[in-house]
ModelCIF file with pLDDT and N, C-alpha, C, O atoms, coordinates in Angstrom:
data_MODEL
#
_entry.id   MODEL 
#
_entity.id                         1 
_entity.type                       polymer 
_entity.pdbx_number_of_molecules   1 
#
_entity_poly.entity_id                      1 
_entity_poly.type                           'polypeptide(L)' 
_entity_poly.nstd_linkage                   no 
_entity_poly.nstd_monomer                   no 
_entity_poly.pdbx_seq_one_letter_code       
;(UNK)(UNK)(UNK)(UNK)(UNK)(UNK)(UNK)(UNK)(UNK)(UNK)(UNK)(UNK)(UNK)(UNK)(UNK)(UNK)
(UNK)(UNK)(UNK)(UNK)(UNK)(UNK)(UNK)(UNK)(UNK)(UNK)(UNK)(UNK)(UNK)(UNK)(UNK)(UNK)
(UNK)(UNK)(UNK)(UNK)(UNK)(UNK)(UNK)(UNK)(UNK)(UNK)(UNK)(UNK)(UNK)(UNK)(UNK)(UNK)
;
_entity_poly.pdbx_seq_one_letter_code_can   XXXXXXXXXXXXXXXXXXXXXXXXXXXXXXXXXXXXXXXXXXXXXXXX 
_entity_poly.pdbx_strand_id                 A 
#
loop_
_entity_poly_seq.entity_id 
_entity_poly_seq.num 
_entity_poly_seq.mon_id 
_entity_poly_seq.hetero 
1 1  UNK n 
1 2  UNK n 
1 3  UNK n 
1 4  UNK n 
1 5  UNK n 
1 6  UNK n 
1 7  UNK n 
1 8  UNK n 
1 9  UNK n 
1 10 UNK n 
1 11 UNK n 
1 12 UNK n 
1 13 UNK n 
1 14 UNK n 
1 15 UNK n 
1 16 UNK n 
1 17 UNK n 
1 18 UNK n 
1 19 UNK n 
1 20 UNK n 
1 21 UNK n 
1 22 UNK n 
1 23 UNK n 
1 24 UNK n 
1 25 UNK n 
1 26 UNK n 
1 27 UNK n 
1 28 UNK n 
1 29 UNK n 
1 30 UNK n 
1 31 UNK n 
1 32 UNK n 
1 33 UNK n 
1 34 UNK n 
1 35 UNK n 
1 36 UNK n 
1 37 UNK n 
1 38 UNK n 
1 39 UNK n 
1 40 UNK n 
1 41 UNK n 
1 42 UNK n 
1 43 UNK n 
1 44 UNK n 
1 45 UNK n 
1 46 UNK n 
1 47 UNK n 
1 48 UNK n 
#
_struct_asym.id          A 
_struct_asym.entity_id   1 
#
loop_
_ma_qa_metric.id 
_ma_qa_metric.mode 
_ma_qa_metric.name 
_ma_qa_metric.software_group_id 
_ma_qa_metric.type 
1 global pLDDT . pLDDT 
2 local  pLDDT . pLDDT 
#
_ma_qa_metric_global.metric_id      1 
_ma_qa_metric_global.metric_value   92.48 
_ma_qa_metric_global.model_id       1 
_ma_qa_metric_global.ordinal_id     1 
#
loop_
_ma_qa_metric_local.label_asym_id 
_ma_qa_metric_local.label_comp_id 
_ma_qa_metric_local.label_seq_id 
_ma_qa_metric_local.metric_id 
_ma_qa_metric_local.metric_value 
_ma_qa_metric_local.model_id 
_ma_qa_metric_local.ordinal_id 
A UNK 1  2 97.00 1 1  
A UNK 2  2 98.00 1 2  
A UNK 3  2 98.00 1 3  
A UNK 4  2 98.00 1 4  
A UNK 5  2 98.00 1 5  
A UNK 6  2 98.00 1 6  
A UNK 7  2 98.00 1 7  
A UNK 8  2 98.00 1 8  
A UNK 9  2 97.00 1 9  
A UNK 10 2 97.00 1 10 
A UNK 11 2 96.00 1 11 
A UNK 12 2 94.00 1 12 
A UNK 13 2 94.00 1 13 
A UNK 14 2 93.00 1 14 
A UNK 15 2 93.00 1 15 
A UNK 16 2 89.00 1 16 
A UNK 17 2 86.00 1 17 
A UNK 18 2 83.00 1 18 
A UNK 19 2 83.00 1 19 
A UNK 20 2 85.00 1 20 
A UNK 21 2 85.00 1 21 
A UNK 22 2 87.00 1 22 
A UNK 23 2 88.00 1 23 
A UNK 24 2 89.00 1 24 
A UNK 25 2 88.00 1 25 
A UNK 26 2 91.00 1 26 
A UNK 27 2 91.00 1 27 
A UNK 28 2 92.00 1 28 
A UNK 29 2 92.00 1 29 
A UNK 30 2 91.00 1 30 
A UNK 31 2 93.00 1 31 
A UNK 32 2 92.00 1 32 
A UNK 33 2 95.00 1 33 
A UNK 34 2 96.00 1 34 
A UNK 35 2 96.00 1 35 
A UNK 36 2 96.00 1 36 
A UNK 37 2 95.00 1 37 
A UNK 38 2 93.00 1 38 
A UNK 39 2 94.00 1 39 
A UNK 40 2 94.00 1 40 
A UNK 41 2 95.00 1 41 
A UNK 42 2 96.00 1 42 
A UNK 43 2 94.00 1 43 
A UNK 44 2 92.00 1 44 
A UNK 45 2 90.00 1 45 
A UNK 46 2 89.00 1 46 
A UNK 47 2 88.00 1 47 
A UNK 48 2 84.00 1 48 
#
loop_
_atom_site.group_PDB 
_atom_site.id 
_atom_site.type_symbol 
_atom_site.label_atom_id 
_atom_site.label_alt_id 
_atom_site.label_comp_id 
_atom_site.label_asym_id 
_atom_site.label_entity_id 
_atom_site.label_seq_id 
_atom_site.pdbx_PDB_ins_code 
_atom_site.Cartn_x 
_atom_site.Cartn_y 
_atom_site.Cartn_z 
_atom_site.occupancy 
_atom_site.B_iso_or_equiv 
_atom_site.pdbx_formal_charge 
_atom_site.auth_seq_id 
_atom_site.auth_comp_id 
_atom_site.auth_asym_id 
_atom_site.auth_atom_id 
_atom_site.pdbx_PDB_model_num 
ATOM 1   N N  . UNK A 1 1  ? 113.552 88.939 96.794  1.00 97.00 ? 1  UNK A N  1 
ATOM 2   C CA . UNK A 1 1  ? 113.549 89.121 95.347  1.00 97.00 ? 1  UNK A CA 1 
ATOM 3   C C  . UNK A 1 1  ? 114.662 90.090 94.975  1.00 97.00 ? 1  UNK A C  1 
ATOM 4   O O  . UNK A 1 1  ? 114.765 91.231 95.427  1.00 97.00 ? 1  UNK A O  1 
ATOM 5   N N  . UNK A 1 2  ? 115.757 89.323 93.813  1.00 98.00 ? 2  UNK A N  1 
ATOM 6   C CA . UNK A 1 2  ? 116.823 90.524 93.682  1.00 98.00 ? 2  UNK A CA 1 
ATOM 7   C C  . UNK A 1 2  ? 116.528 90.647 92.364  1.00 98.00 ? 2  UNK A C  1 
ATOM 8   O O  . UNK A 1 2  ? 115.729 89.820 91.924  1.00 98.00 ? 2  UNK A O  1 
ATOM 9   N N  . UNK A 1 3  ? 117.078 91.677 91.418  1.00 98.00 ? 3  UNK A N  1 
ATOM 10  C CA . UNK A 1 3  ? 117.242 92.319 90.730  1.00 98.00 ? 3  UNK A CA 1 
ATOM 11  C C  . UNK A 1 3  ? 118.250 91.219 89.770  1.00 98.00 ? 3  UNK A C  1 
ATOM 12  O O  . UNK A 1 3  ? 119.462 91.377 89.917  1.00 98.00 ? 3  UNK A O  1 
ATOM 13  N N  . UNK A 1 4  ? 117.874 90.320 88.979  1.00 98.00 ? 4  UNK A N  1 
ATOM 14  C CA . UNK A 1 4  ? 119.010 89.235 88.179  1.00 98.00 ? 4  UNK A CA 1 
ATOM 15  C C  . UNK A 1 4  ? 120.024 89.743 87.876  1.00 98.00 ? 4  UNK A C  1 
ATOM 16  O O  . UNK A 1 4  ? 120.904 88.933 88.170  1.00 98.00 ? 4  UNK A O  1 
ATOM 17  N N  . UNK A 1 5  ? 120.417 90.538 87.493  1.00 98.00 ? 5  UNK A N  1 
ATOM 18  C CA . UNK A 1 5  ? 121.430 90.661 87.111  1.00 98.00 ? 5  UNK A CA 1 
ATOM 19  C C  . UNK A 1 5  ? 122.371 92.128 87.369  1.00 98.00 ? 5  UNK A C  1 
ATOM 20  O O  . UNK A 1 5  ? 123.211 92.578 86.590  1.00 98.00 ? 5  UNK A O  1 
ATOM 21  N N  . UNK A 1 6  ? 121.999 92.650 88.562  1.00 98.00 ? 6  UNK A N  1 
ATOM 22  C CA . UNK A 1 6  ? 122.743 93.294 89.460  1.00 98.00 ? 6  UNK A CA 1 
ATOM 23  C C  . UNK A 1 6  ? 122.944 92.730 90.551  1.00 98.00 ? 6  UNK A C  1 
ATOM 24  O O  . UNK A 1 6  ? 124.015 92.770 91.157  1.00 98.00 ? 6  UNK A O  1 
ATOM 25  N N  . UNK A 1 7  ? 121.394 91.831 91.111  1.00 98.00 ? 7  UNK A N  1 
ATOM 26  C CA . UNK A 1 7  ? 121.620 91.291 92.692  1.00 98.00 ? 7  UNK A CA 1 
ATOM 27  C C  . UNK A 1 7  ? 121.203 92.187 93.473  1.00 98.00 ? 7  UNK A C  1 
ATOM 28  O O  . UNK A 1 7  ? 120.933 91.700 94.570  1.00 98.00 ? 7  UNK A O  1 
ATOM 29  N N  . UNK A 1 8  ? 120.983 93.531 93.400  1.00 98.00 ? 8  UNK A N  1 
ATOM 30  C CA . UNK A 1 8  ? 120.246 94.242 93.987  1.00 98.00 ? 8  UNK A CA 1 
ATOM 31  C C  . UNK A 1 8  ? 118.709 93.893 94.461  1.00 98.00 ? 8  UNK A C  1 
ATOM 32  O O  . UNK A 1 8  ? 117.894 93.234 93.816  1.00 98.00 ? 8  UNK A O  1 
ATOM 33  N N  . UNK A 1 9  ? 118.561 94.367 95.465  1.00 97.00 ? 9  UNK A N  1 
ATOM 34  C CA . UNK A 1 9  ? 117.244 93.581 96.100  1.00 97.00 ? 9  UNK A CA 1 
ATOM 35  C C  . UNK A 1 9  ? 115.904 94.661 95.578  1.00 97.00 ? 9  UNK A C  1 
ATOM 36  O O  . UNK A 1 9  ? 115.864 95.887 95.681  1.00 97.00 ? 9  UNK A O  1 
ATOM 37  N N  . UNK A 1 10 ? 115.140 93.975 95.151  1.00 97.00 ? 10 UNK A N  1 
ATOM 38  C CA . UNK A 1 10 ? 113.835 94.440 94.699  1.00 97.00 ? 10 UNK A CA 1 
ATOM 39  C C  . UNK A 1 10 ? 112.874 94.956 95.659  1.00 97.00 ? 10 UNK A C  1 
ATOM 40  O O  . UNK A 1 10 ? 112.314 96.047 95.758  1.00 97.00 ? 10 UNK A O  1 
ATOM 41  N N  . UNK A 1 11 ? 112.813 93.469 96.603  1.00 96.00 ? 11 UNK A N  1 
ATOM 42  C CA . UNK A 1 11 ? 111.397 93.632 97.491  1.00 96.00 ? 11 UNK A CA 1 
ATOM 43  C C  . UNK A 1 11 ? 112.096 92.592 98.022  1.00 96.00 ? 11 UNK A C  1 
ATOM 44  O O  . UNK A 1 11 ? 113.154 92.094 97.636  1.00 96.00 ? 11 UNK A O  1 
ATOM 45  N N  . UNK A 1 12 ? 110.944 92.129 99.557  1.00 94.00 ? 12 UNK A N  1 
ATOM 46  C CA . UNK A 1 12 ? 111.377 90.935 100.411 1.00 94.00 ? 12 UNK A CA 1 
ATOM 47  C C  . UNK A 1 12 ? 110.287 91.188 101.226 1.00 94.00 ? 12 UNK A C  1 
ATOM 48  O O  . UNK A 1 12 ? 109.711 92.260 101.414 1.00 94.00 ? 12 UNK A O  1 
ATOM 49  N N  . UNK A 1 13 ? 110.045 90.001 101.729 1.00 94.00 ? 13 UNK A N  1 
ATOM 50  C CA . UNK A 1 13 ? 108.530 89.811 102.472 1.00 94.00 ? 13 UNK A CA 1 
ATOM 51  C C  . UNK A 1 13 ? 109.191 88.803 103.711 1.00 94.00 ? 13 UNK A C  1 
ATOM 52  O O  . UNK A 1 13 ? 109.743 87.722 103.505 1.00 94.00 ? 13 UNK A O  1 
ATOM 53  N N  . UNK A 1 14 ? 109.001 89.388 104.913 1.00 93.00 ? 14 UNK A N  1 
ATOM 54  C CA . UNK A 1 14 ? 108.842 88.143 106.436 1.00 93.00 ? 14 UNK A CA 1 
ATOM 55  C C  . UNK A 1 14 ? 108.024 87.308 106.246 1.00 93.00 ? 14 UNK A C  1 
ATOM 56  O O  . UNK A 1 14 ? 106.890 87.719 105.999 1.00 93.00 ? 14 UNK A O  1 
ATOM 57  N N  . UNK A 1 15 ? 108.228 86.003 106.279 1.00 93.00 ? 15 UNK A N  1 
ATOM 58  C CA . UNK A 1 15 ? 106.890 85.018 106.039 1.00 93.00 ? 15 UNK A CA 1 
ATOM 59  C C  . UNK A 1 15 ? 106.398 84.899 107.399 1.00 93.00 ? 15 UNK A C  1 
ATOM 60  O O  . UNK A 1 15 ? 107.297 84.931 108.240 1.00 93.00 ? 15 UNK A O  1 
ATOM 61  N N  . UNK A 1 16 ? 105.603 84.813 107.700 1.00 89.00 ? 16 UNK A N  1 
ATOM 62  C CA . UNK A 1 16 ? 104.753 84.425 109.287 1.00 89.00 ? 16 UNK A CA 1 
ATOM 63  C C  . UNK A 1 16 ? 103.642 83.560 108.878 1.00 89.00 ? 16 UNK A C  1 
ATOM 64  O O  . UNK A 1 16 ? 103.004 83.681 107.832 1.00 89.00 ? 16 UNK A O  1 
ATOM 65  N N  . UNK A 1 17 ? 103.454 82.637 109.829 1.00 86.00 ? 17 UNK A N  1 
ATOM 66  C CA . UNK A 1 17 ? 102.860 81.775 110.641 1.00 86.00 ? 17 UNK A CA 1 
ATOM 67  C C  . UNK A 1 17 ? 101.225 82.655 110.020 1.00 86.00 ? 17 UNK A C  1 
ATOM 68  O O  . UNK A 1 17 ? 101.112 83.812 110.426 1.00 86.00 ? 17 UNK A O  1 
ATOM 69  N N  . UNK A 1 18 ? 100.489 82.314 109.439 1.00 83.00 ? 18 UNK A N  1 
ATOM 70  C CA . UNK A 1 18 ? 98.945  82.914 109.133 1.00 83.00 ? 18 UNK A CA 1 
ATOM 71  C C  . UNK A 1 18 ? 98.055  82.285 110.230 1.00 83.00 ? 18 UNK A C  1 
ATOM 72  O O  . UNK A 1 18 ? 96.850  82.476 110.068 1.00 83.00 ? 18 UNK A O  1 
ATOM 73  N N  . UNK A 1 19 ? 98.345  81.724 111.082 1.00 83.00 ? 19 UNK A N  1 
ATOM 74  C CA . UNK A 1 19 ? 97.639  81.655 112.519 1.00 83.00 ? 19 UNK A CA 1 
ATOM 75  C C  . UNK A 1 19 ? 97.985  82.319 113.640 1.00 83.00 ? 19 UNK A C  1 
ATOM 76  O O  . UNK A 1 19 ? 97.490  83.255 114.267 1.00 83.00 ? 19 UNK A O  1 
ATOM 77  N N  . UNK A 1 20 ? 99.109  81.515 113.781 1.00 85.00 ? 20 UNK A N  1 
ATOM 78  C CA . UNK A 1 20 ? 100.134 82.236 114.983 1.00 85.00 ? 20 UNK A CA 1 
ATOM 79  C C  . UNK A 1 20 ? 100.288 84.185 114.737 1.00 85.00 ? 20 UNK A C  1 
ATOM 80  O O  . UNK A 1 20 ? 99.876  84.911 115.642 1.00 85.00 ? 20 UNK A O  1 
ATOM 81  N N  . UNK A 1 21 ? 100.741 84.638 113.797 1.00 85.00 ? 21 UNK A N  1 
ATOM 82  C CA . UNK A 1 21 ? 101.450 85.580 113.092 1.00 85.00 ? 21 UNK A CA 1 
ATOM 83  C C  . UNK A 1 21 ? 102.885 85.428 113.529 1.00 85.00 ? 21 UNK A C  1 
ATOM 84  O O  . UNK A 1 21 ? 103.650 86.353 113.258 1.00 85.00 ? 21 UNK A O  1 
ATOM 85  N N  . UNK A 1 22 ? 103.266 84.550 114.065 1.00 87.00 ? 22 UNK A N  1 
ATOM 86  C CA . UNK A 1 22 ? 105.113 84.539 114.515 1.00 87.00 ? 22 UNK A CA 1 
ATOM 87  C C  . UNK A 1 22 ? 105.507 83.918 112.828 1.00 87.00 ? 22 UNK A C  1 
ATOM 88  O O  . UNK A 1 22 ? 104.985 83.318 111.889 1.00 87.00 ? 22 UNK A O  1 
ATOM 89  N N  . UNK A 1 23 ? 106.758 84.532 113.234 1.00 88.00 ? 23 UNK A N  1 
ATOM 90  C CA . UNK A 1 23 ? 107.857 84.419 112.152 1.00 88.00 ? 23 UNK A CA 1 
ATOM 91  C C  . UNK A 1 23 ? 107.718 82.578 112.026 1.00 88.00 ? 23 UNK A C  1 
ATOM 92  O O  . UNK A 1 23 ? 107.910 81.652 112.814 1.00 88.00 ? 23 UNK A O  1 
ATOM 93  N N  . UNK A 1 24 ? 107.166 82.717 110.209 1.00 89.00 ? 24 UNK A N  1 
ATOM 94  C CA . UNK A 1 24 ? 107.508 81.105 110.463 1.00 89.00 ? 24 UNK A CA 1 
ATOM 95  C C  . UNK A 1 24 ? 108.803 80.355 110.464 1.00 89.00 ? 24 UNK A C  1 
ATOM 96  O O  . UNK A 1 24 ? 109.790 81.091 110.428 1.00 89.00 ? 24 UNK A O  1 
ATOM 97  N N  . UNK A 1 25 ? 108.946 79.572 110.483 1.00 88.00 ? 25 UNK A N  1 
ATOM 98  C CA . UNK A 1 25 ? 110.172 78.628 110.401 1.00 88.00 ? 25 UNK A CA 1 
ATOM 99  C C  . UNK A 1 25 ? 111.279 77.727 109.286 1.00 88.00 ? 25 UNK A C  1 
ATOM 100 O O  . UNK A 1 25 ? 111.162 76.510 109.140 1.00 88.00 ? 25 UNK A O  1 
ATOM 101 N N  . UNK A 1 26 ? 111.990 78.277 108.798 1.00 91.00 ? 26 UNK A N  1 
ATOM 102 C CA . UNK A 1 26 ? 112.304 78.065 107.840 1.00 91.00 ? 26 UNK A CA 1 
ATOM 103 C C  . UNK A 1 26 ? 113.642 76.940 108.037 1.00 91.00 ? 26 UNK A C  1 
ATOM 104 O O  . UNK A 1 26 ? 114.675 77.564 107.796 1.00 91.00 ? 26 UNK A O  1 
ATOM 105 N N  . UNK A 1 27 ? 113.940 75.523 108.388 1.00 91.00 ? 27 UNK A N  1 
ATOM 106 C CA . UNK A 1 27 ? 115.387 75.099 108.808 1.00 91.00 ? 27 UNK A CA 1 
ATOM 107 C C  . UNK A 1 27 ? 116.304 74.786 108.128 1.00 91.00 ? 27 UNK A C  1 
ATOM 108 O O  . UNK A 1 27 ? 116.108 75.135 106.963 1.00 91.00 ? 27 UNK A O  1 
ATOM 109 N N  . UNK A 1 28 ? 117.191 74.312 108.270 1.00 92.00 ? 28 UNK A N  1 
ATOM 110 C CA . UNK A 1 28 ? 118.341 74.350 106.487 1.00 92.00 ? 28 UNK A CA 1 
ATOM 111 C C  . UNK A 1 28 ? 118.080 72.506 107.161 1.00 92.00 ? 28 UNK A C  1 
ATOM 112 O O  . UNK A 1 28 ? 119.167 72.111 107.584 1.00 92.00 ? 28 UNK A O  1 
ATOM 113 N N  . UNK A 1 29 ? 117.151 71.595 107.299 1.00 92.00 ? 29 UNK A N  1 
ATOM 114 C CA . UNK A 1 29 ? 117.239 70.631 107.074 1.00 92.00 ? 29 UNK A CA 1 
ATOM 115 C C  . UNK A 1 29 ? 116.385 70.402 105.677 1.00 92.00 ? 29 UNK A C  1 
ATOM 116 O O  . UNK A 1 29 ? 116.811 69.615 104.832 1.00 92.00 ? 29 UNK A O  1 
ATOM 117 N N  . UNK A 1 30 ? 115.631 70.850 105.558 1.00 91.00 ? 30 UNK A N  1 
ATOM 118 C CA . UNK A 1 30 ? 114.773 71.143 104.347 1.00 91.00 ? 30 UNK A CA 1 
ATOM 119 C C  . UNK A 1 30 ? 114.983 70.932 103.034 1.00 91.00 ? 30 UNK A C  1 
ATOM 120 O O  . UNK A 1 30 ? 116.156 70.974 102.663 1.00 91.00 ? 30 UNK A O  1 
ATOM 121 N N  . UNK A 1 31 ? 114.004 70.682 102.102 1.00 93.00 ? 31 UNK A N  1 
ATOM 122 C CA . UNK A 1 31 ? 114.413 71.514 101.112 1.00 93.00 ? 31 UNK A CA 1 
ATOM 123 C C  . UNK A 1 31 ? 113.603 72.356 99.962  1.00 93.00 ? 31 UNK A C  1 
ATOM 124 O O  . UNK A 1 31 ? 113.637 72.356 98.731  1.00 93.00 ? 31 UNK A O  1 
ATOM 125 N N  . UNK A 1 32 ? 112.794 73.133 101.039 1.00 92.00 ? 32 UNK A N  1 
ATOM 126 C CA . UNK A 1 32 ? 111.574 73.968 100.702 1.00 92.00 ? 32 UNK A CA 1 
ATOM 127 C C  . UNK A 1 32 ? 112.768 75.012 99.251  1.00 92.00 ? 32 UNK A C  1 
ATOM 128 O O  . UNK A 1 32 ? 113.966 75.266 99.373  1.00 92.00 ? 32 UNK A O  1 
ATOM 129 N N  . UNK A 1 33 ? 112.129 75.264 98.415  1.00 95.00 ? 33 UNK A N  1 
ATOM 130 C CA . UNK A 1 33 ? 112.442 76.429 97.217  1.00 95.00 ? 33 UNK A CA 1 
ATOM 131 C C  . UNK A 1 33 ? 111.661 76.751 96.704  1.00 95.00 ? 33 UNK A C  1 
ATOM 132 O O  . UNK A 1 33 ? 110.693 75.991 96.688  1.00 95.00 ? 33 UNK A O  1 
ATOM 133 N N  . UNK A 1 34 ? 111.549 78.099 95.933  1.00 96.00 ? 34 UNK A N  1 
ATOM 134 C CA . UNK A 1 34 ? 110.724 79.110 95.627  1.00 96.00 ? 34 UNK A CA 1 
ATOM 135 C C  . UNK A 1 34 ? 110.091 78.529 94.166  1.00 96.00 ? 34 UNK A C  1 
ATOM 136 O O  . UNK A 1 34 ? 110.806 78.465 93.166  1.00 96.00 ? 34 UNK A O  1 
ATOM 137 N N  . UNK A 1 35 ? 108.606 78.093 94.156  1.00 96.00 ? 35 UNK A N  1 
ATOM 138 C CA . UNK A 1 35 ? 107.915 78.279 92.616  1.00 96.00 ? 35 UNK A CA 1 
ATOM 139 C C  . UNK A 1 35 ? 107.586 79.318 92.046  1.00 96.00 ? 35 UNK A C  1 
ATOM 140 O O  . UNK A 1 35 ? 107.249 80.243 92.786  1.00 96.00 ? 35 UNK A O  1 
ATOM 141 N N  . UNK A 1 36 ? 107.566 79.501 90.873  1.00 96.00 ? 36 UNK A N  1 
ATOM 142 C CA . UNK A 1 36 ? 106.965 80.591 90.158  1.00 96.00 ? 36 UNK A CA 1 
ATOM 143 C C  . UNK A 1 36 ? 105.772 80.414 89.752  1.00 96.00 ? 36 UNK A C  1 
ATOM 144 O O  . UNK A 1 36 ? 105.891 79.401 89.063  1.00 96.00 ? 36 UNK A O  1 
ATOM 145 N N  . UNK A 1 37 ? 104.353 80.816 89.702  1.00 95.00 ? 37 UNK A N  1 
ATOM 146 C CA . UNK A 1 37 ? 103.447 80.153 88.959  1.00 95.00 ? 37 UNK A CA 1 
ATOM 147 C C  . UNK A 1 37 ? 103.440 80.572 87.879  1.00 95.00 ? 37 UNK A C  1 
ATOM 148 O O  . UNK A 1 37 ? 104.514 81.118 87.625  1.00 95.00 ? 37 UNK A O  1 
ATOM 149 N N  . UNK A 1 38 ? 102.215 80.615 86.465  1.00 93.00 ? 38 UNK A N  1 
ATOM 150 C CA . UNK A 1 38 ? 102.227 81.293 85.799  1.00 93.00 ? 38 UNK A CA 1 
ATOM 151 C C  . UNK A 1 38 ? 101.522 82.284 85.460  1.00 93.00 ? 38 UNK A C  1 
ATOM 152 O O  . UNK A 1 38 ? 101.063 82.468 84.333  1.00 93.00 ? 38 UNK A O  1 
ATOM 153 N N  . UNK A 1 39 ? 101.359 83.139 86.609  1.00 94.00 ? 39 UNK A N  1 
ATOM 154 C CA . UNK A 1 39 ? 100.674 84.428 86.617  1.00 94.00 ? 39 UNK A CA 1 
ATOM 155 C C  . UNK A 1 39 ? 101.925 85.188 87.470  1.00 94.00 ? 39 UNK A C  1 
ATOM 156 O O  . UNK A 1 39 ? 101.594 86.344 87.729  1.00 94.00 ? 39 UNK A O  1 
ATOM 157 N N  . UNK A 1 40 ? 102.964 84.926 87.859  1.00 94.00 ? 40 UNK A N  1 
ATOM 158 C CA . UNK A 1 40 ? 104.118 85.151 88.337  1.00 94.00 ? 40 UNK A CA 1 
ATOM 159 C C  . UNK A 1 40 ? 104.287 85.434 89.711  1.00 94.00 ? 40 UNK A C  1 
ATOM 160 O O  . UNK A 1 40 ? 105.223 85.953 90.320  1.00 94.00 ? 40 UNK A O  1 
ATOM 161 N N  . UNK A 1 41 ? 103.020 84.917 90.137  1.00 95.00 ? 41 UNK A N  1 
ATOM 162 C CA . UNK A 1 41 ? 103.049 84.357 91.981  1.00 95.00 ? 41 UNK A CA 1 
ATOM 163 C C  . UNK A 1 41 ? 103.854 83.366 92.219  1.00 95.00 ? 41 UNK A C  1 
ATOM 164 O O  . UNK A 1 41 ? 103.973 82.296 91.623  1.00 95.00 ? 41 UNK A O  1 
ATOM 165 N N  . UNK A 1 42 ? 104.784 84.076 93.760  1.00 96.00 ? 42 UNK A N  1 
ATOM 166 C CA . UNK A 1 42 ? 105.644 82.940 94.052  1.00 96.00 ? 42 UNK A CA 1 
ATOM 167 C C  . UNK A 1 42 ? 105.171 82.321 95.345  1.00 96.00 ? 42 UNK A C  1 
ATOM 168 O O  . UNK A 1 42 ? 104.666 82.999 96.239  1.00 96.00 ? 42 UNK A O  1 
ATOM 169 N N  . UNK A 1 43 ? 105.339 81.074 95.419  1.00 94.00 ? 43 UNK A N  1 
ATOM 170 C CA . UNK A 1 43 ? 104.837 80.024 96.402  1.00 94.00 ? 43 UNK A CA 1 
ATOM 171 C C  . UNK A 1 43 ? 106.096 79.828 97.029  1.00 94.00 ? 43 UNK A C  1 
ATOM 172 O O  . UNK A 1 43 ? 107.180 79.772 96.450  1.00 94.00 ? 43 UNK A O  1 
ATOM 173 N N  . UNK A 1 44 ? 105.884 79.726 98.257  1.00 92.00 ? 44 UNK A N  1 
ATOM 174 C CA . UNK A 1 44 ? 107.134 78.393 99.295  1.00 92.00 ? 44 UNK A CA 1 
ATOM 175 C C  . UNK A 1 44 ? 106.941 77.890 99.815  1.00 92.00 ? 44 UNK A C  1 
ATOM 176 O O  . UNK A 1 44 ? 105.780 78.151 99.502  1.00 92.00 ? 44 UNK A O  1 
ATOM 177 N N  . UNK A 1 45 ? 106.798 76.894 100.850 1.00 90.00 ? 45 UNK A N  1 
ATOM 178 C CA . UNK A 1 45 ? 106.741 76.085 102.146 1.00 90.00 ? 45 UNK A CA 1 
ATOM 179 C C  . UNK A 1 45 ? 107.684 76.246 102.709 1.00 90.00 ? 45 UNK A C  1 
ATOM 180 O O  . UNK A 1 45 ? 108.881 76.320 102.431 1.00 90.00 ? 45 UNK A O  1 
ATOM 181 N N  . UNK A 1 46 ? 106.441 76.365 104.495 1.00 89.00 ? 46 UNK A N  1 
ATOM 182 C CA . UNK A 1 46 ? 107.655 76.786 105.264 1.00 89.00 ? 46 UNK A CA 1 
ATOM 183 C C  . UNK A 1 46 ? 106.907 76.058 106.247 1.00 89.00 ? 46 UNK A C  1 
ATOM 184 O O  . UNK A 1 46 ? 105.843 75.496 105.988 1.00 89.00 ? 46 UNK A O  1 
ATOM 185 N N  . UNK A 1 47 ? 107.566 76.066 107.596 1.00 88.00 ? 47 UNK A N  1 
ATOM 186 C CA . UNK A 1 47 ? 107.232 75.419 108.887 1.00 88.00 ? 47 UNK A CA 1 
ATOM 187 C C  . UNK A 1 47 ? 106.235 76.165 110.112 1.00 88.00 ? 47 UNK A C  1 
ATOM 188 O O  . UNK A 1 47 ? 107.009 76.944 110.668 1.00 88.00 ? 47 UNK A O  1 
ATOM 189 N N  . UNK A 1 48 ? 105.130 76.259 110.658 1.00 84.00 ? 48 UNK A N  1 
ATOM 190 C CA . UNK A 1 48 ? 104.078 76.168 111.253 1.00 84.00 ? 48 UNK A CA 1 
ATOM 191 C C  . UNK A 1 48 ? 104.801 77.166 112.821 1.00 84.00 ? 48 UNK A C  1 
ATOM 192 O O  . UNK A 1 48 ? 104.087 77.377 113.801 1.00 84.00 ? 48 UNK A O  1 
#
């Protein structure tokens, strides 16, 4: 999460695996991107 309009970084979270706890997997074959909901939770999909 950056800061819009500096780009400065806010916050940032490691996603992990909620079974495993390993770093999940993210590949640039993909094309997982970030939702916003509207309570301003963000969602992604990622790989197992």
């Amino acid at each position: 999460a950056l800061n819009s309009a500096t780009l400065s970084t806010k916050s940032l979270a490691v996603l992990r695996d909620p079974r495993s706890g390993s770093p999940s997997s993210l590949p640039d074959d993909g094309t997982a991107s970030p939702t916003v909901g509207p309570d301003g939770r963000v969602y992604v999909g990622v790989l197992e």
